[in-house]
C-alpha atoms as a PDB file:
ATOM      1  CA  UNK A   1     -35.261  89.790  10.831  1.00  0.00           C
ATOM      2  CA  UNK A   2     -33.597  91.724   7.909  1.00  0.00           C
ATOM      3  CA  UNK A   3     -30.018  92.477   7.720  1.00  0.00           C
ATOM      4  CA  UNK A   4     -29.109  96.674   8.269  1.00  0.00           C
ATOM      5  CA  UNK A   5     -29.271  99.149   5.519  1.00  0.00           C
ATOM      6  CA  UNK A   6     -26.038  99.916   6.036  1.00  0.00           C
ATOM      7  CA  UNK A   7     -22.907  98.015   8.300  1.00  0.00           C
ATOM      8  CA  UNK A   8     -19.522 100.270   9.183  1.00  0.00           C
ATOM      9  CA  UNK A   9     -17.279  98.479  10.631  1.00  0.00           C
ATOM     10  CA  UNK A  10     -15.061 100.827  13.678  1.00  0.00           C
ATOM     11  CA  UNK A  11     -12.187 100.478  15.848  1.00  0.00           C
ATOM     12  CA  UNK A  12     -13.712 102.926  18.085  1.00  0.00           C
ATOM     13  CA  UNK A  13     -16.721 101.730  20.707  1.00  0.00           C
ATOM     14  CA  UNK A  14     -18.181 105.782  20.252  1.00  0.00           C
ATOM     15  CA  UNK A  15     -19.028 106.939  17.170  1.00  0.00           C
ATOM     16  CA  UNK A  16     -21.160 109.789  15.448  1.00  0.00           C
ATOM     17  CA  UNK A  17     -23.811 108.927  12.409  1.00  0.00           C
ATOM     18  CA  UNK A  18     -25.187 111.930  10.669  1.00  0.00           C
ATOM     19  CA  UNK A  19     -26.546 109.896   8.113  1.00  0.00           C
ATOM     20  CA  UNK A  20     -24.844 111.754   5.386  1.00  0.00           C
ATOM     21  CA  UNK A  21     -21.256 110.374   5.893  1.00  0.00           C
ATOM     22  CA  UNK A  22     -21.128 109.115   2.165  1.00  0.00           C
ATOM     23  CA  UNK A  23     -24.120 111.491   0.205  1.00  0.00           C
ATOM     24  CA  UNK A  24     -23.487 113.811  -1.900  1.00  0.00           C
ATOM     25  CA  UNK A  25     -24.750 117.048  -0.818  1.00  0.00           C
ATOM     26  CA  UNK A  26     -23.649 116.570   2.713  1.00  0.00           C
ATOM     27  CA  UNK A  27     -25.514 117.100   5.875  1.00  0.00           C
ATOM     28  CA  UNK A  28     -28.732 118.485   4.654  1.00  0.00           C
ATOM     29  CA  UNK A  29     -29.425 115.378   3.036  1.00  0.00           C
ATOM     30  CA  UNK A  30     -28.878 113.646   6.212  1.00  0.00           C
ATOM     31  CA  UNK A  31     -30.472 113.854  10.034  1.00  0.00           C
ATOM     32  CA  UNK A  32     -29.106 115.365  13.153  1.00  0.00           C
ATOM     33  CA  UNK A  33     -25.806 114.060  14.668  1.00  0.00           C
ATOM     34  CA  UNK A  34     -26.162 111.156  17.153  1.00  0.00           C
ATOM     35  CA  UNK A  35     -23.817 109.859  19.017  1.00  0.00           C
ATOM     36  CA  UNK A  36     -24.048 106.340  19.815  1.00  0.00           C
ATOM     37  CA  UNK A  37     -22.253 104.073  22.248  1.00  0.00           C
ATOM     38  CA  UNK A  38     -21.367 100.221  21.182  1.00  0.00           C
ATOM     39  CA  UNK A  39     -21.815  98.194  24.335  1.00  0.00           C
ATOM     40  CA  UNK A  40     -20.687  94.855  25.326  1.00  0.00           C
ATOM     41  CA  UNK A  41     -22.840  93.016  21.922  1.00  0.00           C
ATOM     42  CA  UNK A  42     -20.603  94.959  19.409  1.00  0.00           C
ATOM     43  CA  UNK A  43     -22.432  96.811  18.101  1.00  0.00           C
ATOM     44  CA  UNK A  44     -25.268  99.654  17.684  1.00  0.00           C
ATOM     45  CA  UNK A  45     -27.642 101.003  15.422  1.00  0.00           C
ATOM     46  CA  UNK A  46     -28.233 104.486  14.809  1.00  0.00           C
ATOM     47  CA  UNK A  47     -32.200 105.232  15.270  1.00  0.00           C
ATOM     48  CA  UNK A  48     -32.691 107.642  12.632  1.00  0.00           C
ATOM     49  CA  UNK A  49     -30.898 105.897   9.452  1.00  0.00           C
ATOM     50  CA  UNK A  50     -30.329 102.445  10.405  1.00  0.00           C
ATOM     51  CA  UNK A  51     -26.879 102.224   9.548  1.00  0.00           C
ATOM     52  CA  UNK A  52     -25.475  99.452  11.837  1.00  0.00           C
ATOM     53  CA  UNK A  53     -21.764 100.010  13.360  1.00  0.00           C
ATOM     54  CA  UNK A  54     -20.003  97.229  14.754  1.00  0.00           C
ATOM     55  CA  UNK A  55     -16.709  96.890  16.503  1.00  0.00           C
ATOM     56  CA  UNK A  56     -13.991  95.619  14.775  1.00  0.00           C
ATOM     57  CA  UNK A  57     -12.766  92.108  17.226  1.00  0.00           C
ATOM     58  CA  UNK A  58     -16.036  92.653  18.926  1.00  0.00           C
ATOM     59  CA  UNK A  59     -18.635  90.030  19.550  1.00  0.00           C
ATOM     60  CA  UNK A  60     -20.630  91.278  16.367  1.00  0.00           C
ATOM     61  CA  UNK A  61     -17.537  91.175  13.987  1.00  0.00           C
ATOM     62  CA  UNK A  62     -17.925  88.290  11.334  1.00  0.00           C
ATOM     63  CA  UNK A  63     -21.365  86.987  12.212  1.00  0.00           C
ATOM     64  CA  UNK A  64     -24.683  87.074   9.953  1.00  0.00           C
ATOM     65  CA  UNK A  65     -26.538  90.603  11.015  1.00  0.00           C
ATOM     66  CA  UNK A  66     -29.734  89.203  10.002  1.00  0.00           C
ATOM     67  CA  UNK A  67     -29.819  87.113  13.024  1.00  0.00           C
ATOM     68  CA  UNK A  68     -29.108  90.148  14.980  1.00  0.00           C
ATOM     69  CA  UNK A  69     -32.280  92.137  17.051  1.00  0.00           C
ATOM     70  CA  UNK A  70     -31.488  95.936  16.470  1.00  0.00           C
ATOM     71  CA  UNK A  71     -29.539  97.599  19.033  1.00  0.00           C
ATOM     72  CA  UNK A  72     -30.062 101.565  19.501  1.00  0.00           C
ATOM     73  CA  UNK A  73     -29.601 102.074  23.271  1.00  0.00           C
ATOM     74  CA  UNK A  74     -27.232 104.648  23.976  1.00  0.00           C
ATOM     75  CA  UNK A  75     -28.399 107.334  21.139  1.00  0.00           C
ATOM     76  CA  UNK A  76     -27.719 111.022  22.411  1.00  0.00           C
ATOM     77  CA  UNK A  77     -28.239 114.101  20.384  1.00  0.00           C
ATOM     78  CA  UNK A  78     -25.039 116.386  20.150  1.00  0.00           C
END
């Protein structure tokens, strides 16, 4: 396994990943809005970008994401 493209670390266990959070040129650089749902590992990845957000405290927070499978259960379009 490889470690994610990108890890954000939240307090909140909902969060929305447009993929363009930190491009410039905004949203139409990015893909649609997803919102995703960290369950009781810690963390989720979005299924578009893999950008990987994990809950701060949570189970996830602190360990080696490598080891990690991917996690994008819970991906809804808004």
């Amino acid at each position: 396994m490889r470690p994610p493209s990108e890890l954000v670390r939240t307090s909140s266990a909902r969060v929305a990943c447009d993929g363009a959070t930190d491009i410039p040129g905004g949203a139409a650089l990015g893909h649609p809005r997803v919102w995703l749902q960290i369950d009781e590992h810690g963390y989720v990845d979005c299924g578009y970008c893999d950008r990987r957000f994990v809950l701060i405290g949570g189970p996830a927070d602190g360990v080696d994401h490598s080891t990690l499978p991917d996690i994008s259960e819970g991906a809804s379009p808004q």
